[in-house]
N, C-alpha and C. Protein backbone atom coordinates (compact mmCIF):
# COMPACT_ATOMS: atom_id res chain seq x y z
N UNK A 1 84.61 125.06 132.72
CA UNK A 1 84.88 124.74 131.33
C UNK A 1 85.71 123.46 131.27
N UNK A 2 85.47 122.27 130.31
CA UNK A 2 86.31 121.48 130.71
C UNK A 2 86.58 121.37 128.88
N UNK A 3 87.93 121.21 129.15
CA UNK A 3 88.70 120.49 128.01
C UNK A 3 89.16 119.37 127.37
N UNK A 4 88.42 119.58 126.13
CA UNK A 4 88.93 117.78 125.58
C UNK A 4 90.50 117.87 125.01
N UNK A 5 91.01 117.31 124.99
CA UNK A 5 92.39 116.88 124.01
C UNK A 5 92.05 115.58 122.87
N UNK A 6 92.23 115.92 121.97
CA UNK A 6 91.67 114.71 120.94
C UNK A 6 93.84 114.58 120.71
N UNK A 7 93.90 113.05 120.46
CA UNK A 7 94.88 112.73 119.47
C UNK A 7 95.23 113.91 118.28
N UNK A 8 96.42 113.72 118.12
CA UNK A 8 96.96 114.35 117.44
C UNK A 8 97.46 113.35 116.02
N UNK A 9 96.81 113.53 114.98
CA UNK A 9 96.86 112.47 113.99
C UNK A 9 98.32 112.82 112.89
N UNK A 10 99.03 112.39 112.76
CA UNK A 10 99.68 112.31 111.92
C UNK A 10 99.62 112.13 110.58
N UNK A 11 99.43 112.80 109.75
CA UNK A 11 98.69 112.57 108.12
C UNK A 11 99.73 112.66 107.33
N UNK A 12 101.02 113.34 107.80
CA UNK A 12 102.04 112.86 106.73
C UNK A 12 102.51 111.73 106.42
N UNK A 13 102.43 110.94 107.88
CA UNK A 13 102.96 109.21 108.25
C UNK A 13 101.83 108.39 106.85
N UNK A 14 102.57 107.39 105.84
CA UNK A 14 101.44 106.79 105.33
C UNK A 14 102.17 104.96 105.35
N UNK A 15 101.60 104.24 105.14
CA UNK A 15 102.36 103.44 105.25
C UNK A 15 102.34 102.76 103.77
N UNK A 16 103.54 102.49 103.95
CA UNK A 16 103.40 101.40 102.07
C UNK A 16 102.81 100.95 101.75
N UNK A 17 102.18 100.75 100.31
CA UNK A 17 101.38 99.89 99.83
C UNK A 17 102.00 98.29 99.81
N UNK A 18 100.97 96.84 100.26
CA UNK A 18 101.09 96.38 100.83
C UNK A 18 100.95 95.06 99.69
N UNK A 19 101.65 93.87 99.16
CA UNK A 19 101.30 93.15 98.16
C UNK A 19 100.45 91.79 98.92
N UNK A 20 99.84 91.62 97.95
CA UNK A 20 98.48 90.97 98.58
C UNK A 20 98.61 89.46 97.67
N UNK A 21 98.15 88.38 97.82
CA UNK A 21 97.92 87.23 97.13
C UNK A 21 96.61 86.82 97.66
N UNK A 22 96.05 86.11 96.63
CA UNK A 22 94.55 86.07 96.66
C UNK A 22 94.27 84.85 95.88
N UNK A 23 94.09 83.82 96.73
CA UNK A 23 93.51 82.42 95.77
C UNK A 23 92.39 82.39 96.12
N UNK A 24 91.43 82.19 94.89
CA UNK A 24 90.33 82.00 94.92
C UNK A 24 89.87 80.66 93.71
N UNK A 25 88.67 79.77 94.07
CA UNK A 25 88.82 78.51 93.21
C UNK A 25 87.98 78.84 92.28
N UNK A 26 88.80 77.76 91.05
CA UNK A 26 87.94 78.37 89.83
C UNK A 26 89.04 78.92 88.95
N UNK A 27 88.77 78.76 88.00
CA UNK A 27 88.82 80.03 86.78
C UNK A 27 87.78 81.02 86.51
N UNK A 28 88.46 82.18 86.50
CA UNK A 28 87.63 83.39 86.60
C UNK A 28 87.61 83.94 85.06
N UNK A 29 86.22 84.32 84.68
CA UNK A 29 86.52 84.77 83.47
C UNK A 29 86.75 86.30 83.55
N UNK A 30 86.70 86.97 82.08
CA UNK A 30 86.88 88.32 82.16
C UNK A 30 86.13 89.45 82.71
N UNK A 31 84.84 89.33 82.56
CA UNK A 31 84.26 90.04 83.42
C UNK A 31 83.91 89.82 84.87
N UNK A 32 84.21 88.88 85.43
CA UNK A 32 84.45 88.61 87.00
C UNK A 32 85.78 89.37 87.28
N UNK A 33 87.26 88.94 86.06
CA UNK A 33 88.27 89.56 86.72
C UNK A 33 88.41 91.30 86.38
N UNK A 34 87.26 91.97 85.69
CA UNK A 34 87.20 93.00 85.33
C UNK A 34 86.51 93.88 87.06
N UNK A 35 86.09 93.00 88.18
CA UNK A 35 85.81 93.92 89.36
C UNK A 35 86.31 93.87 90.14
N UNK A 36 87.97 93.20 89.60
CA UNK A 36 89.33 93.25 90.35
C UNK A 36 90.34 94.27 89.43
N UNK A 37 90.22 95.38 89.57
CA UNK A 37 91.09 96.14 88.42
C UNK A 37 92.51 96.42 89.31
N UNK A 38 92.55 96.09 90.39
CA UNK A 38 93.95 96.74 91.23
C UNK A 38 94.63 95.35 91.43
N UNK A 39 94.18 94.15 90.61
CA UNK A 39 94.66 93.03 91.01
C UNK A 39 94.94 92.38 89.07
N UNK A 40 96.36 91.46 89.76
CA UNK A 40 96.79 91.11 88.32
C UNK A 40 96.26 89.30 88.37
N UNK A 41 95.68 88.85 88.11
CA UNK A 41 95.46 87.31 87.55
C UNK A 41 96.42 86.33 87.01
N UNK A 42 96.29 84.74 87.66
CA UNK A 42 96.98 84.20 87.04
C UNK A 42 96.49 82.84 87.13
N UNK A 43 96.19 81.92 86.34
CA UNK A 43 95.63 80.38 86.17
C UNK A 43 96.49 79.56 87.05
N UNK A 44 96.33 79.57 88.48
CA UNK A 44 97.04 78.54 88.70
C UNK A 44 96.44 76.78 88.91
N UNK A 45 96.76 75.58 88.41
CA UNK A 45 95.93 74.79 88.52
C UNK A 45 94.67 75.02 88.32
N UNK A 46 93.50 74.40 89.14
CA UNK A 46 92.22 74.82 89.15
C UNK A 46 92.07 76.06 89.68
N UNK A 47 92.53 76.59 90.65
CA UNK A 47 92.76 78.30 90.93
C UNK A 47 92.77 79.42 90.19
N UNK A 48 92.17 80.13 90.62
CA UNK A 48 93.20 82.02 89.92
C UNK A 48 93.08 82.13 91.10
N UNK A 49 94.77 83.01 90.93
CA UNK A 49 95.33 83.90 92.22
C UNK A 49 95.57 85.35 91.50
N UNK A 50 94.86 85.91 92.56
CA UNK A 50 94.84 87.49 92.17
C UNK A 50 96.32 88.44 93.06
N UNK A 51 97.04 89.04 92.46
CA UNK A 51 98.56 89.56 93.23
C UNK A 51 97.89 91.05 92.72
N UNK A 52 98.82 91.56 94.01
CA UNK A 52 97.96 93.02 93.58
C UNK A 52 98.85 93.95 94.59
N UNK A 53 99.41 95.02 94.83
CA UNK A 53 99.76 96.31 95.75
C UNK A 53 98.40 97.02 95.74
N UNK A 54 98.21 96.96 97.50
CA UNK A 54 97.03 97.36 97.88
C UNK A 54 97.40 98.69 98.49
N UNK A 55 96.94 100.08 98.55
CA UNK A 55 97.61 101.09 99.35
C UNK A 55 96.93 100.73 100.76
N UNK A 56 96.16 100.10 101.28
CA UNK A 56 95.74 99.97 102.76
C UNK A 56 94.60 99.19 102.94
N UNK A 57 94.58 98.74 104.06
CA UNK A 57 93.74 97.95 104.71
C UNK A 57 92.36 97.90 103.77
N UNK A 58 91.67 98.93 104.19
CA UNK A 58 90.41 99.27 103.20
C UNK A 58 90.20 98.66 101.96
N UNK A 59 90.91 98.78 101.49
CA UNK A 59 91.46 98.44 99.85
C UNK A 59 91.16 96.45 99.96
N UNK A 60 91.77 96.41 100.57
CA UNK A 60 91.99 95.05 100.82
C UNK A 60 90.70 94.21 101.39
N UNK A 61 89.99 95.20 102.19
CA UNK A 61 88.46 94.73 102.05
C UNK A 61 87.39 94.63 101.31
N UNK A 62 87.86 95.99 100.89
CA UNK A 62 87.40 96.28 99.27
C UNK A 62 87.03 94.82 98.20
N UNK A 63 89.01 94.52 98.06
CA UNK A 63 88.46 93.34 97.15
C UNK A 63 87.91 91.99 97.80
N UNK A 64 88.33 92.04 98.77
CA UNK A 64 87.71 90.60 99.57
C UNK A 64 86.07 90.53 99.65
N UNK A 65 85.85 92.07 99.66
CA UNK A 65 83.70 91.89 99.67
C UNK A 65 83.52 92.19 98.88
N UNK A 66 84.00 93.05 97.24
CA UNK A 66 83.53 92.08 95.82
C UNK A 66 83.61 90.63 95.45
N UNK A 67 84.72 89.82 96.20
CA UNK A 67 84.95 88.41 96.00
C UNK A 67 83.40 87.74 96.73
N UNK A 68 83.38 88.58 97.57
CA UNK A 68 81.92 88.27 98.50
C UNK A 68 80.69 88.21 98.22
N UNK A 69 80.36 89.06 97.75
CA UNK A 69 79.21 89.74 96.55
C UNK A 69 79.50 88.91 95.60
N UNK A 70 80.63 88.46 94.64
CA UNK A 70 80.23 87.61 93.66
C UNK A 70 80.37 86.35 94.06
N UNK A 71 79.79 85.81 95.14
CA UNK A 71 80.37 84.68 95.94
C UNK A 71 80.95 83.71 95.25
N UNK A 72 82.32 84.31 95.07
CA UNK A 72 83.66 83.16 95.08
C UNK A 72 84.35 82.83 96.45
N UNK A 73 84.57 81.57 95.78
CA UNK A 73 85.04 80.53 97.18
C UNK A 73 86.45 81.23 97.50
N UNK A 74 86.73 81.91 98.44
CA UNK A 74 88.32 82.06 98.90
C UNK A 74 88.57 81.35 99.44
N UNK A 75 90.32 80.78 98.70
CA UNK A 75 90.91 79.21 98.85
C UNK A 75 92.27 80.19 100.00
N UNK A 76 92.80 81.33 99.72
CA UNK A 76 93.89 81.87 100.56
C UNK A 76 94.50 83.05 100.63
N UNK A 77 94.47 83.76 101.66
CA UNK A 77 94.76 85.25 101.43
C UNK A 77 96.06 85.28 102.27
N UNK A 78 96.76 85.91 101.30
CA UNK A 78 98.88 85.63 101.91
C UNK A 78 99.13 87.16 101.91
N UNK A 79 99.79 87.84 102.81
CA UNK A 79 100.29 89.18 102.44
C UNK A 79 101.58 88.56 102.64
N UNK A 80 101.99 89.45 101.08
CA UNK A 80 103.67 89.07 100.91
C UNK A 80 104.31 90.19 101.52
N UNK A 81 105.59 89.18 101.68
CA UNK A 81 106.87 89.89 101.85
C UNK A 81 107.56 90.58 101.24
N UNK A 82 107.68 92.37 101.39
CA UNK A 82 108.70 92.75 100.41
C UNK A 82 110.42 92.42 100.57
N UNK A 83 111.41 91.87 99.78
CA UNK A 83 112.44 91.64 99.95
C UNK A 83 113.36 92.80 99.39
N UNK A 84 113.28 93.41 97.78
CA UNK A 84 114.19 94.00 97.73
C UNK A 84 113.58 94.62 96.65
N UNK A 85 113.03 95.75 96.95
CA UNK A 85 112.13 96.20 96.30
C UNK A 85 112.80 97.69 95.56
């Protein structure tokens, strides 16, 4: 008989949700920024930058392959720093 041992996963451990910055070029209108609902908008210059608390990784791919699918140009993806939250 042989025995596996699988990892032992930790599911209470979660890690913080994670703030995200997102330049993308262009002005985005409302229904483009309507398939970013976990992300807040803002006109910068010729830019919108999308700021957003992402709960995880996933999430964060999430919006990067709707940006994908509606092929917008991504100008910069920054994960911020929390300071004093």
């Amino acid at each position: 008989m042989v025995r596996i041992h699988l990892p032992v996963l930790d599911h209470g451990r979660m890690d913080p949700p994670t703030l995200y910055l997102i330049r993308i070029a262009g002005h985005l209108g409302p229904t483009t920024l309507s398939a970013f609902p976990a992300m807040v908008a803002q006109v910068r210059g010729t830019d919108t930058v999308l700021t957003g608390l992402l709960p995880d990784r996933s999430a964060l791919y999430g919006v990067l392959a709707e940006a994908e699918a509606l092929d917008l140009d991504l100008v910069e993806l920054r994960k911020l720093v929390r300071r004093h939250w």
